[in-house]
Protein backbone atom coordinates (compact mmCIF):
# COMPACT_ATOMS: atom_id res chain seq x y z
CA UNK A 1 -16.25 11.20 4.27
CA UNK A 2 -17.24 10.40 1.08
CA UNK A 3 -15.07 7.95 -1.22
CA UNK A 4 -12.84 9.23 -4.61
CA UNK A 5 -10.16 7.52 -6.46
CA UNK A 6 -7.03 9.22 -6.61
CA UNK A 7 -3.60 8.83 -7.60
CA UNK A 8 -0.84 8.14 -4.66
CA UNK A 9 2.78 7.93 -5.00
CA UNK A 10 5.66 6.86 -2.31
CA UNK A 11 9.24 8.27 -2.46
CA UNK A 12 11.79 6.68 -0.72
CA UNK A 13 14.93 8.65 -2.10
CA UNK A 14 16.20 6.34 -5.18
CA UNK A 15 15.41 7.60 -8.65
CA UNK A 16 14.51 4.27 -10.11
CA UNK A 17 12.10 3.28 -7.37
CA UNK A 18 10.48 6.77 -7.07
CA UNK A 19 9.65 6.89 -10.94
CA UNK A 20 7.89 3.50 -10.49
CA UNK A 21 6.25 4.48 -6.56
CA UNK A 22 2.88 5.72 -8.28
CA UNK A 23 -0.02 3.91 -8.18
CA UNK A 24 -4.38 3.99 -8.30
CA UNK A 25 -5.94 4.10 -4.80
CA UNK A 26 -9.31 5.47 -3.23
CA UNK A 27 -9.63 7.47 -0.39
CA UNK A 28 -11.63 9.30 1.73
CA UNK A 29 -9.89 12.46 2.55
CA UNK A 30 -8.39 10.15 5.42
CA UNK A 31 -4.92 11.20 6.70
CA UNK A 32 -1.99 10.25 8.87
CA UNK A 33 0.94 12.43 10.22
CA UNK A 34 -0.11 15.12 7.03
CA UNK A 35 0.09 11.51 4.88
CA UNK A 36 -2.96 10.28 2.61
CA UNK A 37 -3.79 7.21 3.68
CA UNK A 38 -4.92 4.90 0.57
CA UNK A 39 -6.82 1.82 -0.27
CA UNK A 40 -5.98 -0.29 -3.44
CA UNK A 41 -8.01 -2.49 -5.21
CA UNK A 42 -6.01 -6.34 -5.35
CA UNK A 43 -4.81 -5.69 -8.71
CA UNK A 44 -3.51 -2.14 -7.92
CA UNK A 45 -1.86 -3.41 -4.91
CA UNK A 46 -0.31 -6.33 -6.34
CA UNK A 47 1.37 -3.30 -8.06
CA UNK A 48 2.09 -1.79 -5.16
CA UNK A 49 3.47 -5.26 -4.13
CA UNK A 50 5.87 -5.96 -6.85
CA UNK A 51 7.59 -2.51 -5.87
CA UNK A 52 8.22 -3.26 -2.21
CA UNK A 53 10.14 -6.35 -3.36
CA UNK A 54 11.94 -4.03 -6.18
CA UNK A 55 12.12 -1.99 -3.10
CA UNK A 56 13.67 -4.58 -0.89
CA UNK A 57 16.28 -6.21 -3.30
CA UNK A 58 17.81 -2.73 -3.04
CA UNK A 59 17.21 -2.27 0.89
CA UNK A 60 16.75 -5.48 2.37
CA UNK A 61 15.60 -3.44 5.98
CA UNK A 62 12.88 -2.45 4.11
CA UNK A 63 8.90 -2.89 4.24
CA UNK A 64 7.65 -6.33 1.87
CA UNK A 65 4.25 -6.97 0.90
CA UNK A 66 2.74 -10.26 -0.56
CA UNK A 67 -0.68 -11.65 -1.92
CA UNK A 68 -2.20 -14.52 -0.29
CA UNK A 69 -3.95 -16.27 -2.94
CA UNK A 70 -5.72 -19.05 -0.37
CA UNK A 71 -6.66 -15.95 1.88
CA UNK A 72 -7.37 -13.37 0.00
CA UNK A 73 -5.60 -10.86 1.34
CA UNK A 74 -2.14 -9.03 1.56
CA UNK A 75 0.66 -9.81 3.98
CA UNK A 76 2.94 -6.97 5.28
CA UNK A 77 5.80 -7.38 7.19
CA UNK A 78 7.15 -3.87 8.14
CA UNK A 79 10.82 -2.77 9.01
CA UNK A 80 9.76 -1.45 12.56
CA UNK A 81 7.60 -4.37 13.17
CA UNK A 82 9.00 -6.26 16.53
CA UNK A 83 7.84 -9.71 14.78
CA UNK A 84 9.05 -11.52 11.73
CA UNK A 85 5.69 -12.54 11.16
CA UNK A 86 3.27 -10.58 8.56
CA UNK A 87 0.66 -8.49 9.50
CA UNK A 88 -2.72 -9.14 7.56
CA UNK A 89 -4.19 -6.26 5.18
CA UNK A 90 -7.57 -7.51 5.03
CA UNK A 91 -10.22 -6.23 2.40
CA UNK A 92 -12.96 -4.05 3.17
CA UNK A 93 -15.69 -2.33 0.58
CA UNK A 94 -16.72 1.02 0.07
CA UNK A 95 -19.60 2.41 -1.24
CA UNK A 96 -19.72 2.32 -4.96
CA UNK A 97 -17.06 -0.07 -5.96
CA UNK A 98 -18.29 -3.88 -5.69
CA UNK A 99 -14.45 -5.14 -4.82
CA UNK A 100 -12.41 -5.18 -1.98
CA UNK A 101 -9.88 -2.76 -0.91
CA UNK A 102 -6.93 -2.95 1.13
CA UNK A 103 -5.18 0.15 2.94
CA UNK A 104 -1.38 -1.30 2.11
CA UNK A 105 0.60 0.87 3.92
CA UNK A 106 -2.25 3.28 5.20
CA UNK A 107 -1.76 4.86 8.45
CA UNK A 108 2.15 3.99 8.48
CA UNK A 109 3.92 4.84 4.86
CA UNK A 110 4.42 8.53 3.15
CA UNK A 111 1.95 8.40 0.90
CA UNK A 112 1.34 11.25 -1.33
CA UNK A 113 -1.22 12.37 -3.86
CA UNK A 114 0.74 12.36 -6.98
């Protein structure tokens, strides 16, 4: 499957979080349960970061997501993980874009193409 970018967004039922849930991703064509799973470059998903902790000051049983600075990576600590400790969303490349990508939420959030 060959690489795009596209534009995702995630609704989770409150007005002021759903007008903020859109964001840049790639993808591949890639789905999940009907979902588009994305991958976001670090700045995009620093974005994407910011609104799971606008998320969870509203719904504290909610999904968070965190940079690692020292790591390079993302940390992701879901609401139906078993564990309180954060799951690692490594990078990975793709052909034609000389960053890393991380699937934040791939494969387990409602992503849409917005």
């Amino acid at each position: 499957m060959e690489w795009h970018r596209i534009r995702v967004t995630i609704a989770i039922g409150d007005p002021e979080l759903d007008s903020i849930g859109t964001f840049d991703a790639f993808g591949n064509g890639d789905e999940w349960n009907g979902f588009v799973t994305p991958y976001f470059d670090e700045e995009e998903g620093k974005k994407v970061a910011a609104w799971t902790e606008a998320a969870f000051r509203k719904f504290p049983e909610g999904d968070r997501v965190w940079w690692d600075e020292d790591r390079q990576i993302f940390l992701l600590i879901g609401s139906f993980d078993e564990s309180d400790r954060p799951r690692e969303v490594s990078g990975m490349t793709i052909p034609a874009y000389d960053r890393p990508v991380y699937g934040i939420g791939a494969h387990e959030w409602t992503w849409e193409v917005a």
